[in-house]
C-alpha atoms as a PDB file:
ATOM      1  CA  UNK A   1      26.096-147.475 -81.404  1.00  0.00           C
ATOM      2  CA  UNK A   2      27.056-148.850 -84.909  1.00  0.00           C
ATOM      3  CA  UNK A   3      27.489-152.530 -85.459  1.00  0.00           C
ATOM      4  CA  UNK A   4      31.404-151.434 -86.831  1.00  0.00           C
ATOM      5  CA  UNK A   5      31.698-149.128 -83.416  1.00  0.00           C
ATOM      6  CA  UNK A   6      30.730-152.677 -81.449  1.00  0.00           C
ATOM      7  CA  UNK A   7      32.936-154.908 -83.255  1.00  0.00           C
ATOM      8  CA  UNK A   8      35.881-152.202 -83.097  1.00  0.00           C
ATOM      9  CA  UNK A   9      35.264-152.393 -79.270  1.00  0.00           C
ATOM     10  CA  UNK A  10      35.077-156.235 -79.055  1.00  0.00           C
ATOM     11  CA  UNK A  11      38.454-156.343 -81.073  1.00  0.00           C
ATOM     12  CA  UNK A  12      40.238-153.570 -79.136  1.00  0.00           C
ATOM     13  CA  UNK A  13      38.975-155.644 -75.628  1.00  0.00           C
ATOM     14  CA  UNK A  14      40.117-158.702 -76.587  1.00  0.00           C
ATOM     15  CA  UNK A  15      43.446-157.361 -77.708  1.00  0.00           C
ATOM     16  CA  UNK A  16      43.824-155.083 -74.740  1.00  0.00           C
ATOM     17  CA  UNK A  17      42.933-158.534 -72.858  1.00  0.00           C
ATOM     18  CA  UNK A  18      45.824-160.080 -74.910  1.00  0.00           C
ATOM     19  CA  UNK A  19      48.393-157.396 -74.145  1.00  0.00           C
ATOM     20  CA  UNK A  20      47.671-157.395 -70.668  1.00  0.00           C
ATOM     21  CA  UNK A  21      48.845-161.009 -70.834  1.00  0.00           C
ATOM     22  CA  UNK A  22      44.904-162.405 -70.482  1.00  0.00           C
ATOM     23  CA  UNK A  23      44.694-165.954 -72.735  1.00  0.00           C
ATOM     24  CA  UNK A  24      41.628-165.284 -75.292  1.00  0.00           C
ATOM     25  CA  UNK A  25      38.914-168.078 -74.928  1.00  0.00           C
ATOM     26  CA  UNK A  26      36.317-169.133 -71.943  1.00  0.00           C
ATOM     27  CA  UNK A  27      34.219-166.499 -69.880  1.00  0.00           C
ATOM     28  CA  UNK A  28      36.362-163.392 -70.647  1.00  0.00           C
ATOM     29  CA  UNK A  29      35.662-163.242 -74.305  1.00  0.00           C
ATOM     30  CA  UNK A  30      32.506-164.851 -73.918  1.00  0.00           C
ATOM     31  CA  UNK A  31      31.539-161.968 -71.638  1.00  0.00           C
ATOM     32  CA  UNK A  32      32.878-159.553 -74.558  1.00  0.00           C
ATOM     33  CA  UNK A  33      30.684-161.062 -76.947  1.00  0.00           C
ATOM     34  CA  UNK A  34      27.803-160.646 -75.267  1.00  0.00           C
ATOM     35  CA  UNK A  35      28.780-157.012 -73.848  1.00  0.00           C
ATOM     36  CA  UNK A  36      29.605-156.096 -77.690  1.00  0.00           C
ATOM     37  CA  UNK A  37      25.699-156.267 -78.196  1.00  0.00           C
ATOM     38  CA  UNK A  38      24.126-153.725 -75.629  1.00  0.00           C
ATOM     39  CA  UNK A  39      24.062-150.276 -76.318  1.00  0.00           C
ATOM     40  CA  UNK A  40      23.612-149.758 -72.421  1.00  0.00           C
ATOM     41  CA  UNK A  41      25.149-150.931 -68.990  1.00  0.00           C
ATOM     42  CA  UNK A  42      23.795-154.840 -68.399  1.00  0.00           C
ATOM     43  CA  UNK A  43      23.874-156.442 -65.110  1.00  0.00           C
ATOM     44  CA  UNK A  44      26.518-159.447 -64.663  1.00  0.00           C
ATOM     45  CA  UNK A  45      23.163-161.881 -64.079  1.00  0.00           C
ATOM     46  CA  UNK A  46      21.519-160.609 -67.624  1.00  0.00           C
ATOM     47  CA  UNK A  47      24.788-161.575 -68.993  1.00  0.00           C
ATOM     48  CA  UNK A  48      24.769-164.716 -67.461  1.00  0.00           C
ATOM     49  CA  UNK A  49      21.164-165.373 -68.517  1.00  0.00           C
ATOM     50  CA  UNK A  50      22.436-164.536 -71.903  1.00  0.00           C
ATOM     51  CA  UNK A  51      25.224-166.765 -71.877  1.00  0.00           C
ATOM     52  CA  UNK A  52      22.877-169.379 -70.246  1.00  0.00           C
ATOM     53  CA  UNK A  53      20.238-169.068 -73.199  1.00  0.00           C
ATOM     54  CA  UNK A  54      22.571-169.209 -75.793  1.00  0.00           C
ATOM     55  CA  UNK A  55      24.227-172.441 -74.611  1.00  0.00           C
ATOM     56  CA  UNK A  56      27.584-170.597 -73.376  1.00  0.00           C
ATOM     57  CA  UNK A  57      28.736-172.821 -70.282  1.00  0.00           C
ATOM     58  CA  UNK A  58      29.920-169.792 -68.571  1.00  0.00           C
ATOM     59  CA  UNK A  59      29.546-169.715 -64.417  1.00  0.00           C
ATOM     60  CA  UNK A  60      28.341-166.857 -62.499  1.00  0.00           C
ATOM     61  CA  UNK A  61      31.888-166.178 -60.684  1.00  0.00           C
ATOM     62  CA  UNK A  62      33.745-166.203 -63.972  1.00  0.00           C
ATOM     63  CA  UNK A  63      31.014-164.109 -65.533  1.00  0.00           C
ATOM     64  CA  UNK A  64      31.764-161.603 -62.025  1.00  0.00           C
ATOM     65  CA  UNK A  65      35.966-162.179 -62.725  1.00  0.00           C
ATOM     66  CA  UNK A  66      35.530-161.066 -65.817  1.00  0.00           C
ATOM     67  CA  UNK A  67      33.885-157.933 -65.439  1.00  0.00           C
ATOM     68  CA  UNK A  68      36.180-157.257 -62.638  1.00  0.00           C
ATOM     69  CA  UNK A  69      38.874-157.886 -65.132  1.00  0.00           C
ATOM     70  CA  UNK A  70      37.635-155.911 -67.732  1.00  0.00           C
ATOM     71  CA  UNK A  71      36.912-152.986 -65.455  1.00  0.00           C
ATOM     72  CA  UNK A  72      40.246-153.225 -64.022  1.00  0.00           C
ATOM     73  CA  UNK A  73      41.747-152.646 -67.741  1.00  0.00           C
ATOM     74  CA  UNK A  74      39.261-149.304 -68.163  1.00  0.00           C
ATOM     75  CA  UNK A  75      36.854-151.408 -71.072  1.00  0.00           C
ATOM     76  CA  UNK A  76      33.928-151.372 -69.048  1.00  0.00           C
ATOM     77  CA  UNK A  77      32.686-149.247 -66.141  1.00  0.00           C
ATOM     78  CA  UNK A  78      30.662-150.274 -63.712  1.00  0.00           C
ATOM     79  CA  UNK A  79      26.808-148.116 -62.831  1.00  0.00           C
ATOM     80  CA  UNK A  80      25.162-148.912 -59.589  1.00  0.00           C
ATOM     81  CA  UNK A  81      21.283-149.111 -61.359  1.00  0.00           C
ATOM     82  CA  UNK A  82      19.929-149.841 -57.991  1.00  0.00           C
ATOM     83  CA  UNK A  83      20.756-150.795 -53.910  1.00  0.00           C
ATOM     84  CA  UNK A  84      23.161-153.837 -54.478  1.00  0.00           C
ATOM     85  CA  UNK A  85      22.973-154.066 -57.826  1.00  0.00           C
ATOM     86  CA  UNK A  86      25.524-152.891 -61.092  1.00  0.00           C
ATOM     87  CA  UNK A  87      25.508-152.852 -64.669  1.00  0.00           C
ATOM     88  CA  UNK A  88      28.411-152.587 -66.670  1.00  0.00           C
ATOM     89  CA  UNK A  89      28.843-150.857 -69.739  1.00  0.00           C
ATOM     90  CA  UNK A  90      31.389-150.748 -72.324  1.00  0.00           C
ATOM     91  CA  UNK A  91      33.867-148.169 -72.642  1.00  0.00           C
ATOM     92  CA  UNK A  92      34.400-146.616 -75.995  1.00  0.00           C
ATOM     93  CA  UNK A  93      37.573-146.018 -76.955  1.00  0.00           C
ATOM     94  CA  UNK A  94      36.659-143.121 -78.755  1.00  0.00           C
ATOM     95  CA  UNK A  95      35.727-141.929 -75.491  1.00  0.00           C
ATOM     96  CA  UNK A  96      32.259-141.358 -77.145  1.00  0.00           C
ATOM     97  CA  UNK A  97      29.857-142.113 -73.962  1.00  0.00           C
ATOM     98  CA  UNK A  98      25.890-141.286 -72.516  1.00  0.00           C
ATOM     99  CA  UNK A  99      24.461-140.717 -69.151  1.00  0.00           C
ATOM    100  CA  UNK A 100      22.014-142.399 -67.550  1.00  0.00           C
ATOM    101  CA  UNK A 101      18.384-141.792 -65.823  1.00  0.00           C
ATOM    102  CA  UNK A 102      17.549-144.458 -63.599  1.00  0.00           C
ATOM    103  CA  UNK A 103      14.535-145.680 -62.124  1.00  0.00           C
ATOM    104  CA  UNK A 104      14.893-145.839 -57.846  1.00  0.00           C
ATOM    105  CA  UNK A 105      11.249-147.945 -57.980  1.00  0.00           C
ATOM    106  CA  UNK A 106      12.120-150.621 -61.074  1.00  0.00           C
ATOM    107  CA  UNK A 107      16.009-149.930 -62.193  1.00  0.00           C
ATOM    108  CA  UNK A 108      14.922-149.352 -65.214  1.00  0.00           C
ATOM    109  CA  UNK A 109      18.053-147.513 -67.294  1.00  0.00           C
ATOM    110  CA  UNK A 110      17.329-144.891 -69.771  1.00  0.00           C
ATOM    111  CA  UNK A 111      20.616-143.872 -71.787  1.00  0.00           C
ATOM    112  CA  UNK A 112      20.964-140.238 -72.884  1.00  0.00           C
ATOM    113  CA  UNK A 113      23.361-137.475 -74.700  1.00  0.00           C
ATOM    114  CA  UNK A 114      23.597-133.529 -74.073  1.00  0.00           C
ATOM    115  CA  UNK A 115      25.868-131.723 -76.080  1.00  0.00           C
ATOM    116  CA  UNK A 116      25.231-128.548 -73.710  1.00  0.00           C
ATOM    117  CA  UNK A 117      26.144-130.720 -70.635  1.00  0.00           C
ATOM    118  CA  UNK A 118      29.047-131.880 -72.256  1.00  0.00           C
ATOM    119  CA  UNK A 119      30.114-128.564 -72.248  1.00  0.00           C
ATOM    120  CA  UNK A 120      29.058-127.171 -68.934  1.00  0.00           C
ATOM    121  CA  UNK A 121      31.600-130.371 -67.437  1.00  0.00           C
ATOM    122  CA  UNK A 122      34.188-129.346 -69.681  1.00  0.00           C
ATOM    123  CA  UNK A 123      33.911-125.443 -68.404  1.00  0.00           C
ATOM    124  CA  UNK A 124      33.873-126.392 -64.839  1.00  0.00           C
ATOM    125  CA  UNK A 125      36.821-128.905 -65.409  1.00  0.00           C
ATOM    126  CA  UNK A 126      39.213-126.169 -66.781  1.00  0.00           C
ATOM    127  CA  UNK A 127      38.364-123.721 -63.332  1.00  0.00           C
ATOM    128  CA  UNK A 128      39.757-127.139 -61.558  1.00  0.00           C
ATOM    129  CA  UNK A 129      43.464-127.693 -60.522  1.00  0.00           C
ATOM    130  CA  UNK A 130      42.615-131.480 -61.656  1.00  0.00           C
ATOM    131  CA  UNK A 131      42.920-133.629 -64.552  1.00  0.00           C
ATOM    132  CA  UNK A 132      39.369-134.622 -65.125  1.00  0.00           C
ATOM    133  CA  UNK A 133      39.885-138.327 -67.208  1.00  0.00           C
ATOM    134  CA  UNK A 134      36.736-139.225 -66.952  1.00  0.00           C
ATOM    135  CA  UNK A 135      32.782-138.599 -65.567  1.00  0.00           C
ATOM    136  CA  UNK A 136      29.668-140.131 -65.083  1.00  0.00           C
ATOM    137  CA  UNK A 137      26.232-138.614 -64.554  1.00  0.00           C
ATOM    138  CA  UNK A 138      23.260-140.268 -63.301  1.00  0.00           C
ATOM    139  CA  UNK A 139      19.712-138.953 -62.703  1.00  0.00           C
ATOM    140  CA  UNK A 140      17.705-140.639 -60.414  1.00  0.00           C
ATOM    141  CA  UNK A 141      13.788-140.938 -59.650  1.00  0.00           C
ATOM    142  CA  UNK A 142      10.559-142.289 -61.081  1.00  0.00           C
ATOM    143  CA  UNK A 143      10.600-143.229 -64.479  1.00  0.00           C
ATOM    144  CA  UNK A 144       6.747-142.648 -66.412  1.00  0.00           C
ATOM    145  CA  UNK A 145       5.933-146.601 -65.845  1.00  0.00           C
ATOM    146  CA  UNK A 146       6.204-146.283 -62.544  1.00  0.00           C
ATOM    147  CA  UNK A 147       4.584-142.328 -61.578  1.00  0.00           C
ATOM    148  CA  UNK A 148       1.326-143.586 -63.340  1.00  0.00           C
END
């Protein structure tokens, strides 16, 4: 993603924050900060770590609120990477989006983009008597690191 697509999306979340009567300032924009600079889903303790490193006094519940908050208002959507464990990923407003292969052994996330799947969703959402808003696919299994 661009550096102008990330700042458009840390602008548009802080003023959808805003008009959802959210104060700007402490953990929730700190959190957008940091989110604004991953191409890919992030669990809440990376974040924290982030914050941590970079001298942000930011707690781990507010870091948790604030995803919860920000999920709540559709700008980030929450990807269980492994047992117990999420990442969260920002929503584009675009509605420009990846998949994901995950790793069952190490959780580790590889993002990717199919124009022909893409298509195959849209197909089978028009034989539907829903609205399809929104979708999420995720491939699961052994990543190369770990099938060695």
């Amino acid at each position: 993603m661009s550096t102008a697509t990330r700042q458009s999306w840390e602008g548009f979340a802080l003023d959808a924050l805003q008009d959802a009567g959210y104060r700007r300032g402490g953990a929730r924009t700190a959190v957008i900060e940091a989110l604004a600079k991953h191409d890919c889903a992030v669990t809440a303790l990376d974040l924290e770590e982030e914050l941590r490193d970079r001298d942000v006094a930011v707690g781990r519940a507010s870091v948790y609120r604030a995803l919860e908050q920000l999920e709540q208002l559709g700008l980030v959507q929450r990807i269980e990477v492994c047992r117990g464990t999420a990442g969260f990923e920002r929503v584009d407003p675009t509605g420009h989006h990846h998949h994901h292969a995950i790793c069952r052994d190490c959780g580790r996330m590889v993002p990717f983009e199919d124009k022909s799947l893409e298509q195959a969703l849209d197909k089978v959402a028009g034989t539907m008597s829903f609205d399809v808003t929104e979708h999420d696919v995720v491939l699961r299994g052994r990543c190369d690191r770990c099938t060695r």
